[in-house]
N, C-alpha and C. Protein backbone atom coordinates (compact mmCIF):
# COMPACT_ATOMS: atom_id res chain seq x y z
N UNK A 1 16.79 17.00 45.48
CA UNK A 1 15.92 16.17 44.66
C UNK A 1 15.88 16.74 43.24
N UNK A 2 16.17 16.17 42.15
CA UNK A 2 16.20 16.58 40.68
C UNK A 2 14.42 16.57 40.41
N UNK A 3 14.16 17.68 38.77
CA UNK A 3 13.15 17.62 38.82
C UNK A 3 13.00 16.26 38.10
N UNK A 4 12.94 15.62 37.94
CA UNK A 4 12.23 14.31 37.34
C UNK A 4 11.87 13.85 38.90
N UNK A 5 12.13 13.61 39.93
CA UNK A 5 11.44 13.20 41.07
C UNK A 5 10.22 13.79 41.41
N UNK A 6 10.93 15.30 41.72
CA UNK A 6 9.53 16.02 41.98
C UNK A 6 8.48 16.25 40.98
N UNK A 7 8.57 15.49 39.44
CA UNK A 7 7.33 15.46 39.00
C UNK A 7 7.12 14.87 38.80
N UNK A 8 7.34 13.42 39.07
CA UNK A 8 6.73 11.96 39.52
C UNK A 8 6.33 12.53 40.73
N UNK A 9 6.90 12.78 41.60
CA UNK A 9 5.88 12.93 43.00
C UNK A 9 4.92 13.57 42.91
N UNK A 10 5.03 14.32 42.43
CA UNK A 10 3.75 15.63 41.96
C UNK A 10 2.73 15.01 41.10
N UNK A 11 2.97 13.85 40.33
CA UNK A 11 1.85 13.36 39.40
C UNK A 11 1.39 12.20 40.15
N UNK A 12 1.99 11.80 41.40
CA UNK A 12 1.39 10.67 42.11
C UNK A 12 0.62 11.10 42.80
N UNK A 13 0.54 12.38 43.95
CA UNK A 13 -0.05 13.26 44.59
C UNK A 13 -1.51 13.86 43.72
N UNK A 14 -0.76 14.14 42.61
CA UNK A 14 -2.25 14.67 41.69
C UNK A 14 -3.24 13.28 41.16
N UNK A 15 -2.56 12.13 41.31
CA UNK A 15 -3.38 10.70 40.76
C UNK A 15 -4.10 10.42 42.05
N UNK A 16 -3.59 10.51 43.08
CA UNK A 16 -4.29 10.14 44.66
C UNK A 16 -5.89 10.95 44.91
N UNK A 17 -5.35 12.94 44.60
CA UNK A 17 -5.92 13.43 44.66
C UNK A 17 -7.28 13.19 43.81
N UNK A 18 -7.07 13.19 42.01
CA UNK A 18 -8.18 12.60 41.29
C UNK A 18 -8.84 11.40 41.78
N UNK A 19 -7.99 10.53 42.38
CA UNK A 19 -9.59 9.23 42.73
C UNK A 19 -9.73 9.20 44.07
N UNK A 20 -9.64 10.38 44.45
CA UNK A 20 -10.27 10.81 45.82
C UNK A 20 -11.41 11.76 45.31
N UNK A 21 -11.42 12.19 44.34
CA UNK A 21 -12.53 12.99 43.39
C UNK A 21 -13.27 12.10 43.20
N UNK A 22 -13.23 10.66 42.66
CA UNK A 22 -14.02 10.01 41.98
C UNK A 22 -13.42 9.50 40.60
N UNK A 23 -12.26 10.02 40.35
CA UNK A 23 -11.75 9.62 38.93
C UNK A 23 -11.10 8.05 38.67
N UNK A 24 -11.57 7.62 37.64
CA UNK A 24 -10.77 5.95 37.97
C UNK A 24 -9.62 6.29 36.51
N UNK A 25 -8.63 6.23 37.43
CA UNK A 25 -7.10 6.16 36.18
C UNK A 25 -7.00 5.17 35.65
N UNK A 26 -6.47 5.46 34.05
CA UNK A 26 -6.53 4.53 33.28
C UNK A 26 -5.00 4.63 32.72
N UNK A 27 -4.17 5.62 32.81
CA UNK A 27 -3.18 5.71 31.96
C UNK A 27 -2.18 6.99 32.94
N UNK A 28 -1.36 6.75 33.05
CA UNK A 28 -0.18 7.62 33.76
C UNK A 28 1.41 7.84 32.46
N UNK A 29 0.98 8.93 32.06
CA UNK A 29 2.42 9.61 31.28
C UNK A 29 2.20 8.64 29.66
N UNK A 30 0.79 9.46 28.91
CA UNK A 30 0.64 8.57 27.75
C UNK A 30 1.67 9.31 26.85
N UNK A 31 2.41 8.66 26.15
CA UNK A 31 3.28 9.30 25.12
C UNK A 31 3.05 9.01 23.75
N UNK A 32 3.32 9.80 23.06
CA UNK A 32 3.04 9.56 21.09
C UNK A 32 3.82 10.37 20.62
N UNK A 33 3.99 10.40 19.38
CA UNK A 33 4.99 11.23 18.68
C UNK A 33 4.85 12.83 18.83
N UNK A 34 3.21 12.77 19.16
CA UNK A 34 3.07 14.17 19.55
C UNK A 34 3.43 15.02 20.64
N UNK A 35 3.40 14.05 21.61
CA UNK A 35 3.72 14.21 22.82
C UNK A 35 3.42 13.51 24.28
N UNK A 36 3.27 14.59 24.68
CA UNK A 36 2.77 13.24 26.72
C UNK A 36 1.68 13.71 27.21
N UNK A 37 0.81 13.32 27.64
CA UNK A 37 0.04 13.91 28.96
C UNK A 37 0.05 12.83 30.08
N UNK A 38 -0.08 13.54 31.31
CA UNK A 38 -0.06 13.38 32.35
C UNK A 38 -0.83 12.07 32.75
N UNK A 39 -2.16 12.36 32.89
CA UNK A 39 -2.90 11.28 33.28
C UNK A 39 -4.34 11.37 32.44
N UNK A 40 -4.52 10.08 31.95
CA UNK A 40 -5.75 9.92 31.58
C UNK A 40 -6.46 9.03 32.35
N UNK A 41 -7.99 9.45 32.53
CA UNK A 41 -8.98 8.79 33.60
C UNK A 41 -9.91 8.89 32.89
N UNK A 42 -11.13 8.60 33.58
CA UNK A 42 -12.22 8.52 33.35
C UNK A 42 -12.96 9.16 34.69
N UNK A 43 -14.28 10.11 34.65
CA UNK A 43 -15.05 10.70 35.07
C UNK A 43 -16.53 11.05 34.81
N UNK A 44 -17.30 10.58 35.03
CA UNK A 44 -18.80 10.95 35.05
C UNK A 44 -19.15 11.04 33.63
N UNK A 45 -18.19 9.81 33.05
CA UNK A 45 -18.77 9.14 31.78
C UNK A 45 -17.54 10.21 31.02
N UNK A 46 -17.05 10.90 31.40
CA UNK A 46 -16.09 11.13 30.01
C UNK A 46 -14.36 10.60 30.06
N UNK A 47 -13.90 10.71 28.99
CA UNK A 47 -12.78 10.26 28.99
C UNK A 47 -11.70 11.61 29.36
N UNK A 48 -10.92 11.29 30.41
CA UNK A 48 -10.39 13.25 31.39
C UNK A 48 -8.79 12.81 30.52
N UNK A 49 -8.78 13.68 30.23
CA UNK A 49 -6.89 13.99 30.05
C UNK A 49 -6.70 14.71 30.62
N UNK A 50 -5.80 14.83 31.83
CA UNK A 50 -5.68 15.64 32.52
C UNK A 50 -4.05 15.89 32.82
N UNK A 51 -4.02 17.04 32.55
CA UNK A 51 -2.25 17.59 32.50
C UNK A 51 -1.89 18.44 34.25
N UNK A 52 -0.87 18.01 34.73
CA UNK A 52 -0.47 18.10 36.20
C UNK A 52 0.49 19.23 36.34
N UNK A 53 0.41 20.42 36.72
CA UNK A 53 1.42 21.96 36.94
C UNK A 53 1.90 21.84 38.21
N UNK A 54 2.56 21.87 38.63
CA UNK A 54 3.60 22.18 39.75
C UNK A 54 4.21 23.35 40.17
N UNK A 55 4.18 24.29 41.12
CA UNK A 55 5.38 25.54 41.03
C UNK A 55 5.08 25.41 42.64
N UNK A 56 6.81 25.10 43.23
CA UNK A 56 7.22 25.85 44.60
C UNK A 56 6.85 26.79 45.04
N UNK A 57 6.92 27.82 44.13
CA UNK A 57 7.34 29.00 44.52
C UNK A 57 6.20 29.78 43.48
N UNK A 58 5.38 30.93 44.03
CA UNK A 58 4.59 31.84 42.64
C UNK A 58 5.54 32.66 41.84
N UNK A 59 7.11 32.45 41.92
CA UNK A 59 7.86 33.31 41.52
C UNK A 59 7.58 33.63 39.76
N UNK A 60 7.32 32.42 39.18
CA UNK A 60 7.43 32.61 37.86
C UNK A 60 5.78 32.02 37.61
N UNK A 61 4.75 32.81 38.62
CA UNK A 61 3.73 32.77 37.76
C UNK A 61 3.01 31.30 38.55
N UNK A 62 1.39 31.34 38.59
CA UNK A 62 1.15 30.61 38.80
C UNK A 62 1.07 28.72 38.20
N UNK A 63 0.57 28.13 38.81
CA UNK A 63 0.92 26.38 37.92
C UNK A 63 0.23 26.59 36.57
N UNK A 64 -0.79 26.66 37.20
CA UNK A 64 -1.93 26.66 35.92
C UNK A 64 -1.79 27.86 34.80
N UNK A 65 -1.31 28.86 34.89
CA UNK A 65 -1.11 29.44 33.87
C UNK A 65 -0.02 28.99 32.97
N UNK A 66 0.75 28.31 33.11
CA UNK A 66 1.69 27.29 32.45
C UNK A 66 0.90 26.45 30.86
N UNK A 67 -0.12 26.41 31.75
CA UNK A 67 -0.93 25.29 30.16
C UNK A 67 -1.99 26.60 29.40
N UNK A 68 -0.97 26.98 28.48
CA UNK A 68 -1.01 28.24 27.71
C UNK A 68 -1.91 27.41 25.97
N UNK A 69 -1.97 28.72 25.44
CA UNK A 69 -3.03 27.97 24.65
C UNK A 69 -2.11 27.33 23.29
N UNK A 70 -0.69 27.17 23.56
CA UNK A 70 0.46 26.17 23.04
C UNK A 70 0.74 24.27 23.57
N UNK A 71 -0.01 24.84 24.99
CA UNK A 71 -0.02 23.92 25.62
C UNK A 71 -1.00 22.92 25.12
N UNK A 72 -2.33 23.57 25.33
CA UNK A 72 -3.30 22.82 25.23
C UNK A 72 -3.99 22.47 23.88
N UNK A 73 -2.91 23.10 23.10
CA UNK A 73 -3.09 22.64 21.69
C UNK A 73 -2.31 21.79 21.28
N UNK A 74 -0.93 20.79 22.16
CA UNK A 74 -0.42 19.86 22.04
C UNK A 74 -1.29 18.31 22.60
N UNK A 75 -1.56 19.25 24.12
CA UNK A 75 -2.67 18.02 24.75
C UNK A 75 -3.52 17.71 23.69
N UNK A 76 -4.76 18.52 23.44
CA UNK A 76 -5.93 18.05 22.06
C UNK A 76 -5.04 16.99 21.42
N UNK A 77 -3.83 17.50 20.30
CA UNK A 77 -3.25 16.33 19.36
C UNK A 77 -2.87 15.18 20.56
N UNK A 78 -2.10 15.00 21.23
CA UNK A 78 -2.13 14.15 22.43
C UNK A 78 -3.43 13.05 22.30
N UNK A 79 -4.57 13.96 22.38
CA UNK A 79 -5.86 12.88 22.89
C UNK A 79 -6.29 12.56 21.48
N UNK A 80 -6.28 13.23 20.45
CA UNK A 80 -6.32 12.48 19.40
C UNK A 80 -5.67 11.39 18.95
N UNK A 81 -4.15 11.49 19.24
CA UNK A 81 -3.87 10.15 19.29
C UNK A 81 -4.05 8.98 20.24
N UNK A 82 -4.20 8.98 21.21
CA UNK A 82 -4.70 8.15 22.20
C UNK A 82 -5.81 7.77 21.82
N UNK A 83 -7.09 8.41 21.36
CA UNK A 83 -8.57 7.95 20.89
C UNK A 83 -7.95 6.86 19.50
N UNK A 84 -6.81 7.17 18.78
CA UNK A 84 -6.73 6.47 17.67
C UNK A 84 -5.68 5.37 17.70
N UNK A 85 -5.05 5.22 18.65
CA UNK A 85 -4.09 4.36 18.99
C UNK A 85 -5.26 3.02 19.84
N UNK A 86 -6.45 3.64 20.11
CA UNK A 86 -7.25 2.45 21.47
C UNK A 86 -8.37 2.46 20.60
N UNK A 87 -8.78 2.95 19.38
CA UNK A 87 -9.67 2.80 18.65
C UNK A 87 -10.45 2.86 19.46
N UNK A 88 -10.88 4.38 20.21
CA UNK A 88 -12.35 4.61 20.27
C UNK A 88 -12.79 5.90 19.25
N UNK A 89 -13.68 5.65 19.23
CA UNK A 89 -15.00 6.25 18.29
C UNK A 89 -14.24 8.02 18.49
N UNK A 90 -14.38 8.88 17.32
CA UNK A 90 -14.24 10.11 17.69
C UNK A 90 -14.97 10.82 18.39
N UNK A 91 -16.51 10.47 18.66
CA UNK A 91 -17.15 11.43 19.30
C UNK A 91 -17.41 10.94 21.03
N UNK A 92 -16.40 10.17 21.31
CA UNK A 92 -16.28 10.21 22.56
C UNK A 92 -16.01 11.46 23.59
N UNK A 93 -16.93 11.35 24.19
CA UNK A 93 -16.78 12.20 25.51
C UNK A 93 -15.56 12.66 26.03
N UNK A 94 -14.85 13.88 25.19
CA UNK A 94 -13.62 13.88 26.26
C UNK A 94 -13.51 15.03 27.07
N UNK A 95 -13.09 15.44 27.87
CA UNK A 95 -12.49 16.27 28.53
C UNK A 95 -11.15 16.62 29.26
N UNK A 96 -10.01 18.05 29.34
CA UNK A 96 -9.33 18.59 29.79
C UNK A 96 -9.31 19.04 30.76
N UNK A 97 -8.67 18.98 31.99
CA UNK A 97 -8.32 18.87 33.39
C UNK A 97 -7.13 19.49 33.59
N UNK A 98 -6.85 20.48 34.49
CA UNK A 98 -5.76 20.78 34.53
C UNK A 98 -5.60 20.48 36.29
N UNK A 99 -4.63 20.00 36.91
CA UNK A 99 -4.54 19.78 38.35
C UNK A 99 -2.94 20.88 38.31
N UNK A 100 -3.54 21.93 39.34
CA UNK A 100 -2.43 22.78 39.59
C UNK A 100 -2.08 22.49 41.29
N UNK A 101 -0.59 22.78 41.57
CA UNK A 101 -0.13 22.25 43.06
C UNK A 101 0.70 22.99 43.23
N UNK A 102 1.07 23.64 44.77
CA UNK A 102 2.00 23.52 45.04
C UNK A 102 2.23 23.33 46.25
N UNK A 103 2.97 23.94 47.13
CA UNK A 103 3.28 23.31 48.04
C UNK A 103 1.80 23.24 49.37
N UNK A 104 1.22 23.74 49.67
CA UNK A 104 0.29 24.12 50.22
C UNK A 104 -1.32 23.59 49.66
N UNK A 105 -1.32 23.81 48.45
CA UNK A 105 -2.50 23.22 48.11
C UNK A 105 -2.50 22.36 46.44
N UNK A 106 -3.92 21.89 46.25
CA UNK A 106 -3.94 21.42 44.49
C UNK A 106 -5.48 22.14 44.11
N UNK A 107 -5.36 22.57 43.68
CA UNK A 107 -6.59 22.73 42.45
C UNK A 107 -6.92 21.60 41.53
N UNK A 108 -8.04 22.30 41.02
CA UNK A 108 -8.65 20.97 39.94
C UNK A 108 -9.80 21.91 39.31
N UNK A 109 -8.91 22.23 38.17
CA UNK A 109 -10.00 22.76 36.96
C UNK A 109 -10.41 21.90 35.81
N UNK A 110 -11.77 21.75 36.32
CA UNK A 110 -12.50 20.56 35.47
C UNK A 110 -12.86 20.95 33.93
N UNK A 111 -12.36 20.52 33.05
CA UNK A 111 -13.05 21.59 31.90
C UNK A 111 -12.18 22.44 31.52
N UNK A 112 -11.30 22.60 31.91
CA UNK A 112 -10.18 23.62 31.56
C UNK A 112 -10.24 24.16 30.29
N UNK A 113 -10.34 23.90 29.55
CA UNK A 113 -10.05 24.08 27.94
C UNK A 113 -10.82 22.94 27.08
């Protein structure tokens, strides 16, 4: 299986998992010049961007340590454009989510960053 499968599968698994949380998805793989995130939802009134880690194996480190503070300084520009591409208000409610997986289990750090 190439990775472009296994991270569609992995972001379908992590979309199942969120609205089994309660999250209602609004957006799967938003892209802008800045870049992508994973999934945007909605949760207990805020607007979630939430970025999806994957690792088989702990060989190179766990999922979640992956969304480094390079990372999550692309996501922010990410949701800035999304708030300005759908014209909502800047002081909308947002929040960062990180859903880490691998083979055995998923996490869900609410608030991440």
């Amino acid at each position: 299986m190439n990775k472009r499968t296994v991270g569609s599968d992995n972001e379908k698994r992590a979309l199942t998992f969120l609205q089994e949380q309660g999250y209602v998805p609004l957006m799967q793989n938003y892209s802008c010049f800045c870049g992508e995130i994973d999934i945007v939802a909605e949760d207990d009134g805020d607007l979630v961007f939430a970025e999806v880690k994957y690792r088989r194996t702990p060989e190179y480190g766990l999922p979640e340590q992956a969304v480094d503070a390079r990372k999550q300084a692309k996501i922010r520009r990410v949701a800035m454009c999304y708030l300005k591409e759908h014209k909502l208000p800047t002081d909308t409610n947002l929040r960062f989510d990180v859903v880490a997986m691998d083979e055995r289990e998923i996490r869900l750090y609410r608030n991440a960053f």
